[in-house]
C-alpha atoms as a PDB file:
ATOM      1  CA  UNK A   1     108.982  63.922  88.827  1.00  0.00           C
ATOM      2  CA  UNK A   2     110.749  67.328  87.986  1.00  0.00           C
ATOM      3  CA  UNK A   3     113.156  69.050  90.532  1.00  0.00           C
ATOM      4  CA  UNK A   4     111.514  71.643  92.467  1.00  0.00           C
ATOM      5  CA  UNK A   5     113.778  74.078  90.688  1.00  0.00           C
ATOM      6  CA  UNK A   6     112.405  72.626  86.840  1.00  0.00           C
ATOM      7  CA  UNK A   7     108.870  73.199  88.296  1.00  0.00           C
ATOM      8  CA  UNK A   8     109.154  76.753  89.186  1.00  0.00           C
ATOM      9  CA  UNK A   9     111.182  77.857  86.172  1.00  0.00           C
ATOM     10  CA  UNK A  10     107.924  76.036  84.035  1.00  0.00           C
ATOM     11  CA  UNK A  11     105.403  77.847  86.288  1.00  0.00           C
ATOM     12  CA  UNK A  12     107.159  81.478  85.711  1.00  0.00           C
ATOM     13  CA  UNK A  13     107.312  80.737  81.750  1.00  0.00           C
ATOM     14  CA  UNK A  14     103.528  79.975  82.050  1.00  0.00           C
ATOM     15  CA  UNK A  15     102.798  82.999  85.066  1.00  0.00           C
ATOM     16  CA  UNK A  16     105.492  85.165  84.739  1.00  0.00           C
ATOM     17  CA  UNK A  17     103.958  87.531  87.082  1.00  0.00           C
ATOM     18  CA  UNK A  18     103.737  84.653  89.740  1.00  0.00           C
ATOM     19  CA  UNK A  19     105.774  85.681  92.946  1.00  0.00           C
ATOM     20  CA  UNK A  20     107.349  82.225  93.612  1.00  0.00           C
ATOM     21  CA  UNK A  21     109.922  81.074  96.465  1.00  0.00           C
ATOM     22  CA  UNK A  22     110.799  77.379  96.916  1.00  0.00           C
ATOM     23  CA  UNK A  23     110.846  76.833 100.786  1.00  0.00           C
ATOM     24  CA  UNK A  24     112.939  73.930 101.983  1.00  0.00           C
ATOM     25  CA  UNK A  25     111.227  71.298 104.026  1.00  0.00           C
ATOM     26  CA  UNK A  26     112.325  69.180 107.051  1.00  0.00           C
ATOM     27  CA  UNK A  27     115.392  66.786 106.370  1.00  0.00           C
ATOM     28  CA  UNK A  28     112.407  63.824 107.484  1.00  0.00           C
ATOM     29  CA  UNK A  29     110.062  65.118 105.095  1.00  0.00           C
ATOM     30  CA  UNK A  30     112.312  65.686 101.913  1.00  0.00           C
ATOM     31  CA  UNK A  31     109.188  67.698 100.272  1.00  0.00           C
ATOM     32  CA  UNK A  32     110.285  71.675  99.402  1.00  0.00           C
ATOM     33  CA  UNK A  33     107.233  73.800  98.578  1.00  0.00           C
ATOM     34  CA  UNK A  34     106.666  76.704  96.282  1.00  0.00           C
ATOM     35  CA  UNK A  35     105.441  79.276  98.432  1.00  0.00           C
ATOM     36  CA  UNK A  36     103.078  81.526  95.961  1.00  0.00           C
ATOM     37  CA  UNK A  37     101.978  85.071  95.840  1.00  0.00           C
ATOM     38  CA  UNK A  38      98.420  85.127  96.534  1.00  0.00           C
ATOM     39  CA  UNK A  39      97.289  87.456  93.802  1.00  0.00           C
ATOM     40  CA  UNK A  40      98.617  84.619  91.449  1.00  0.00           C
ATOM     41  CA  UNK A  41      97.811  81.292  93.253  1.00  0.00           C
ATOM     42  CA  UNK A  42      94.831  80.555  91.287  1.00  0.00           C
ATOM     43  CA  UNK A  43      96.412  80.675  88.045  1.00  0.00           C
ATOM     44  CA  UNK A  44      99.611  79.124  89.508  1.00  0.00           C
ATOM     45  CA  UNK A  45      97.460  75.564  90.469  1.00  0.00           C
ATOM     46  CA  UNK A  46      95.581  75.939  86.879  1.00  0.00           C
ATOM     47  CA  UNK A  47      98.413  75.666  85.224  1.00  0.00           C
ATOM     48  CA  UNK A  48      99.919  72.128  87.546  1.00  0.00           C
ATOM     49  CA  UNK A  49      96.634  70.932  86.515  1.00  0.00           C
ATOM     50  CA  UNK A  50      95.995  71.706  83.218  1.00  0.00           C
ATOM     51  CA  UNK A  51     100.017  71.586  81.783  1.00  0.00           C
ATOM     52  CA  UNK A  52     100.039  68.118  80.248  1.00  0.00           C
ATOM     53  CA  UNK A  53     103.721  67.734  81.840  1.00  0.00           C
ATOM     54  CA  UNK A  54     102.339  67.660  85.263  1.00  0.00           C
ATOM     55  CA  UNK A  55      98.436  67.410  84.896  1.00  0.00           C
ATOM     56  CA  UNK A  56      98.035  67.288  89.010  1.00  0.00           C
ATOM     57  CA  UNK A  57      94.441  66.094  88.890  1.00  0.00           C
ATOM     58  CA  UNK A  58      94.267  65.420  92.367  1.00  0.00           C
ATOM     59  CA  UNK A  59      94.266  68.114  95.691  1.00  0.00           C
ATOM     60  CA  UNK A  60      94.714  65.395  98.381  1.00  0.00           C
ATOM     61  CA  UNK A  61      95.375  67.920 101.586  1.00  0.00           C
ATOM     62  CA  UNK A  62      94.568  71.490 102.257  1.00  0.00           C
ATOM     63  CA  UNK A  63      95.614  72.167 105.540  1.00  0.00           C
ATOM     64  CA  UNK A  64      96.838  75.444 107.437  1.00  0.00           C
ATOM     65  CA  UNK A  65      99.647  76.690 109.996  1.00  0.00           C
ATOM     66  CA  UNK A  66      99.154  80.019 112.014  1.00  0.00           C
ATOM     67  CA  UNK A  67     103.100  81.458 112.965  1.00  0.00           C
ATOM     68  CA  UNK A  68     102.577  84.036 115.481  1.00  0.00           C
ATOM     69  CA  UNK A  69     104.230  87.361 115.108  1.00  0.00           C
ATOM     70  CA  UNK A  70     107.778  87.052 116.058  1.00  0.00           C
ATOM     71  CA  UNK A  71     111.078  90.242 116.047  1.00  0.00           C
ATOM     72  CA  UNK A  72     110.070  92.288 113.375  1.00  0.00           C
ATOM     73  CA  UNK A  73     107.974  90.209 111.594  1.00  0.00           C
ATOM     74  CA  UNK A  74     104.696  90.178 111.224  1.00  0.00           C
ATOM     75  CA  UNK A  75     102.124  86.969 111.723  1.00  0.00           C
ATOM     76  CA  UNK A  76     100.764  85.305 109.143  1.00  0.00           C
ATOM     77  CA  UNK A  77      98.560  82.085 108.231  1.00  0.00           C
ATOM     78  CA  UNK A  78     100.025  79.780 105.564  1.00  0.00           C
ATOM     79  CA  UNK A  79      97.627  77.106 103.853  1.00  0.00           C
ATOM     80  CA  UNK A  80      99.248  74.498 102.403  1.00  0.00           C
ATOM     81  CA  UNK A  81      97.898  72.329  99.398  1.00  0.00           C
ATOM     82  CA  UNK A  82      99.556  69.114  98.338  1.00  0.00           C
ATOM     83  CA  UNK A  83      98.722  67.982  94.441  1.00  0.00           C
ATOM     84  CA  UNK A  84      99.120  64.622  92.922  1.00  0.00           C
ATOM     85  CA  UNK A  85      98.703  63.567  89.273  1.00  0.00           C
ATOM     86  CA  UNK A  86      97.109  60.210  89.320  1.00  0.00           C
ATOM     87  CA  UNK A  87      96.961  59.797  85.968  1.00  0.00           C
ATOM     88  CA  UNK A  88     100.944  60.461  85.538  1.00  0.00           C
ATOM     89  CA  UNK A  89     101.285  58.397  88.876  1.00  0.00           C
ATOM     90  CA  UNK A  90     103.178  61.445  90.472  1.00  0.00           C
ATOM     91  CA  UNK A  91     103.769  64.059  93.066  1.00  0.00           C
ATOM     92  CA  UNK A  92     103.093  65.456  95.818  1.00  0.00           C
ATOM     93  CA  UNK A  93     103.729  69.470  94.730  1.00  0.00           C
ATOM     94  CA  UNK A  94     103.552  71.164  97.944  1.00  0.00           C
ATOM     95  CA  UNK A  95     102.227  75.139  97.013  1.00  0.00           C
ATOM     96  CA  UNK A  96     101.908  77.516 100.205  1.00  0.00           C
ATOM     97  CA  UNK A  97     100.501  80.391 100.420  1.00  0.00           C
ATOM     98  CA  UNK A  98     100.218  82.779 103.125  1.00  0.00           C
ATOM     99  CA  UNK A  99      97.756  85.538 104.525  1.00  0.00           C
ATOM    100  CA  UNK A 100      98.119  88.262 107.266  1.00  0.00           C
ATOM    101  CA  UNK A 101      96.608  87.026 110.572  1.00  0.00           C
ATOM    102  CA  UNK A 102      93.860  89.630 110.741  1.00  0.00           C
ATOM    103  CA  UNK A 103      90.873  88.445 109.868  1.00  0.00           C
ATOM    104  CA  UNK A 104      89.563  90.999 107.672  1.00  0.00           C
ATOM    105  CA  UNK A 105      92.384  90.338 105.944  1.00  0.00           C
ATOM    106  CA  UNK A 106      92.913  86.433 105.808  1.00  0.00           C
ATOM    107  CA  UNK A 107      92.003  85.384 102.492  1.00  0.00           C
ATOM    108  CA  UNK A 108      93.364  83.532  99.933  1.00  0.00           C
ATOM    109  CA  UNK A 109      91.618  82.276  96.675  1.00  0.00           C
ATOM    110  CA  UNK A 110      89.753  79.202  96.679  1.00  0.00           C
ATOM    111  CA  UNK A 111      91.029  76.292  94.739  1.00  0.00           C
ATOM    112  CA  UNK A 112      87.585  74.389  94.948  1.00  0.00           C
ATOM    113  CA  UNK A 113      86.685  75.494  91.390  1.00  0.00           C
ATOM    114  CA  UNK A 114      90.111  73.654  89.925  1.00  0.00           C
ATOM    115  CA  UNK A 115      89.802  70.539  92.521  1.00  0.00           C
ATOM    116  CA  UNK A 116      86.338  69.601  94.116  1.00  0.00           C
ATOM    117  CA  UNK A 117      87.746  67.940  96.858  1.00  0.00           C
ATOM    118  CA  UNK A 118      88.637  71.153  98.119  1.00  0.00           C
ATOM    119  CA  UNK A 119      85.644  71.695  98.960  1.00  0.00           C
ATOM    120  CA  UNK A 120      85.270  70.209 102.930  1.00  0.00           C
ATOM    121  CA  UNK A 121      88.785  70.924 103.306  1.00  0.00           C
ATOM    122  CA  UNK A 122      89.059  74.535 102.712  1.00  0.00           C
ATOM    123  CA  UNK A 123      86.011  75.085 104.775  1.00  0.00           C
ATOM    124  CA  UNK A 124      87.610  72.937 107.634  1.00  0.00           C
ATOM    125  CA  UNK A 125      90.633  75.818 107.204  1.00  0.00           C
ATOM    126  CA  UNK A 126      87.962  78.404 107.541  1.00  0.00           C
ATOM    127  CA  UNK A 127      86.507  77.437 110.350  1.00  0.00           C
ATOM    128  CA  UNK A 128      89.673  76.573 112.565  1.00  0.00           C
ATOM    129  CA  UNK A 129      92.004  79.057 111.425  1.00  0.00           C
ATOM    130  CA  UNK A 130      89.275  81.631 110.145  1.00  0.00           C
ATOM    131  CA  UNK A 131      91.075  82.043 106.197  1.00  0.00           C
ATOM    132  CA  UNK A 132      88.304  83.358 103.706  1.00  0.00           C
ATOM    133  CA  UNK A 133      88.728  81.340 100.887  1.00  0.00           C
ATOM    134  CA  UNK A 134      87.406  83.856  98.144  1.00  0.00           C
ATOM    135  CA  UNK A 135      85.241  81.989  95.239  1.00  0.00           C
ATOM    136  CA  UNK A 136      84.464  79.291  97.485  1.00  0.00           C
ATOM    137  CA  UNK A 137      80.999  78.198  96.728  1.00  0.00           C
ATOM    138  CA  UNK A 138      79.905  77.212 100.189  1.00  0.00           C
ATOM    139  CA  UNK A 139      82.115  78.878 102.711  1.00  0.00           C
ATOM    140  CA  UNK A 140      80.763  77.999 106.216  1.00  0.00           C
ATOM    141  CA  UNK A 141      81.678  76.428 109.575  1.00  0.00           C
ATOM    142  CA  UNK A 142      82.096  72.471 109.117  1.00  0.00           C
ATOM    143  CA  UNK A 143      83.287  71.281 112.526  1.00  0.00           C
ATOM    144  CA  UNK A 144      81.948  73.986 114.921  1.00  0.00           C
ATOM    145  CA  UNK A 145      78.687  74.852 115.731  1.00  0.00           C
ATOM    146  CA  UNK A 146      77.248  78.264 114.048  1.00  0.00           C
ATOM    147  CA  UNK A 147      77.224  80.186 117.136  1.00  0.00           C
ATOM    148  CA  UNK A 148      80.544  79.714 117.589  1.00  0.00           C
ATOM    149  CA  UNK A 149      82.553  82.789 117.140  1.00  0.00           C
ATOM    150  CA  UNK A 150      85.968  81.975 116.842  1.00  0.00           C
ATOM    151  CA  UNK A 151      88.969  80.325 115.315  1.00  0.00           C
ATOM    152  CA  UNK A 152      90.456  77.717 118.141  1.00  0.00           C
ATOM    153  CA  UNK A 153      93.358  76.457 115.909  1.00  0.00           C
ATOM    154  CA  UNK A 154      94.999  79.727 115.815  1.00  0.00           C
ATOM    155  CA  UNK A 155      97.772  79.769 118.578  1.00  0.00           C
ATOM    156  CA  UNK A 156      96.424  82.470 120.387  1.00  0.00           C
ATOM    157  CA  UNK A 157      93.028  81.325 120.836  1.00  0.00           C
ATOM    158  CA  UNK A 158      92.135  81.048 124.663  1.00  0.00           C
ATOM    159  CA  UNK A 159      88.849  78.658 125.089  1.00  0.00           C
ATOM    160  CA  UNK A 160      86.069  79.403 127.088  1.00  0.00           C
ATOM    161  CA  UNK A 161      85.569  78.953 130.718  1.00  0.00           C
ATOM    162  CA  UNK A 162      81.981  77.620 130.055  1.00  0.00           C
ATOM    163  CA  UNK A 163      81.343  74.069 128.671  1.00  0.00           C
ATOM    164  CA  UNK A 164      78.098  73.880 128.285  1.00  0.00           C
ATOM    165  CA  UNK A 165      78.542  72.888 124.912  1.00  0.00           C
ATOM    166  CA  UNK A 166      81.324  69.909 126.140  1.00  0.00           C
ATOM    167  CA  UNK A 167      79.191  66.359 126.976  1.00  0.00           C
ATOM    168  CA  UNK A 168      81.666  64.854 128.909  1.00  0.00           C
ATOM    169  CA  UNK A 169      84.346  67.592 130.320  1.00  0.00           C
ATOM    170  CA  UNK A 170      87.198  66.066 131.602  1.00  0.00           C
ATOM    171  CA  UNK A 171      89.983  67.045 134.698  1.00  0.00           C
ATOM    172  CA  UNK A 172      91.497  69.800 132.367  1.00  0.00           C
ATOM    173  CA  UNK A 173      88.293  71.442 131.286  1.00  0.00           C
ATOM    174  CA  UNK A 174      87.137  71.504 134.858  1.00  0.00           C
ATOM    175  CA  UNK A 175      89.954  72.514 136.464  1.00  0.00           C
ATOM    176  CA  UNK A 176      90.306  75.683 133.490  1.00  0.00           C
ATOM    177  CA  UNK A 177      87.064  76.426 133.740  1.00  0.00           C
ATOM    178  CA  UNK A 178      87.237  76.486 137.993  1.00  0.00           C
ATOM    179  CA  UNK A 179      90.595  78.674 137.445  1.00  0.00           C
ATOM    180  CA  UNK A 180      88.662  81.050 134.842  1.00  0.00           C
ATOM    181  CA  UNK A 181      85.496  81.598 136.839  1.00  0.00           C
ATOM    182  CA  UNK A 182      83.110  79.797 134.758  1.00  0.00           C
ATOM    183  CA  UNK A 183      80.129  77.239 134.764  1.00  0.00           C
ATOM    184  CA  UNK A 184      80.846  74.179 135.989  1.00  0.00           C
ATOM    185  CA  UNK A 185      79.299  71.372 134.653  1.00  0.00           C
ATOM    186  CA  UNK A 186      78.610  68.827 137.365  1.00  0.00           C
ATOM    187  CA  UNK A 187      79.727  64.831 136.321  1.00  0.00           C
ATOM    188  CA  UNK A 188      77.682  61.601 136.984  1.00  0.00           C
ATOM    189  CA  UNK A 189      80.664  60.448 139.120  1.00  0.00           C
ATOM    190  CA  UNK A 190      80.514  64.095 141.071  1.00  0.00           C
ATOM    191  CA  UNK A 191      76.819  63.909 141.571  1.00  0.00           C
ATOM    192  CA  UNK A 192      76.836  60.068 142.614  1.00  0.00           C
ATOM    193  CA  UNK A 193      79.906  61.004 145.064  1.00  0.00           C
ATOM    194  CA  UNK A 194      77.356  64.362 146.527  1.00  0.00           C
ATOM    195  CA  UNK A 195      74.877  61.399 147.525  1.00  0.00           C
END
């Protein structure tokens, strides 16, 4: 496959408007992304797929990261999308793309229209993380429940001092939810020990 470098010179020939920054990786991992505006991801990922030199026909991961604020800089969410081209047996091109952590602001395009198995994936990113994927065709909670109300993979999420909705709540749960003030669910092995 290309150097990272080779791909982002051929992606700013074909989107020359495309804000594009290749962001090392981990020594371990050895996989540098190209961190993308988001006003020009969509066209950025039509062009890996459609470009007969890379033709990535395949979105194998979307996943997301939430970096709190730190010294002057601001929070943000970054999704993450690794693309494969099965039928030139290559990859993975890592694209990132980041959104502010306010939530009526976290949105980034969806890529389900390019890559249907986006689909689950992006929603999964919506739900724990709470990005609006804009164009998505079915954008709804796929792991919580619908009354739930928030976003508990973002690192500032605090959970709930009531489990009702937990079957089987453990030491920690308990022991939070005793600390917060909440409801505490009662065990079969409490309630047989009460007897």
């Amino acid at each position: 496959m290309e150097s990272i470098e080779k791909i982002r010179d051929d992606v700013l020939a074909a989107v020359p408007d495309a804000a594009i920054t290749i962001v090392p990786s981990t020594p371990a991992a050895n996989q540098p992304a190209l961190l993308v505006g988001r006003e020009q991801l969509y066209r950025v990922a039509k062009f890996l797929k459609e470009d007969s030199r890379y033709q990535m026909d395949f979105c194998s991961c979307v996943t997301a990261v939430d970096y709190l604020p730190k010294e002057n800089q601001p929070g943000f969410i970054e999704v993450v999308y690794h693309l494969y081209s099965v039928e030139r047996r290559t990859g993975p091109i890592v694209l990132k793309v980041r959104a502010p952590r306010e939530l009526d602001q976290c949105e980034v395009p969806s890529l389900t229209p390019l890559w249907r198995g986006c689909e689950f994936q992006e929603r999964e990113a919506y739900d724990l993380f709470g990005v609006r994927f804009t164009g998505h065709p079915d954008l709804r909670r796929i792991l919580m429940w619908d009354e739930f109300t928030d976003h508990p993979m973002r690192k500032d999420y605090v959970p709930p001092a009531d489990y009702e909705w937990e079957p089987t709540p453990h030491d920690e749960t308990l022991e939070r939810a005793r600390a917060q003030g909440g409801v505490i669910p009662v065990t079969a092995a409490e309630e047989a020990k009460r007897k």
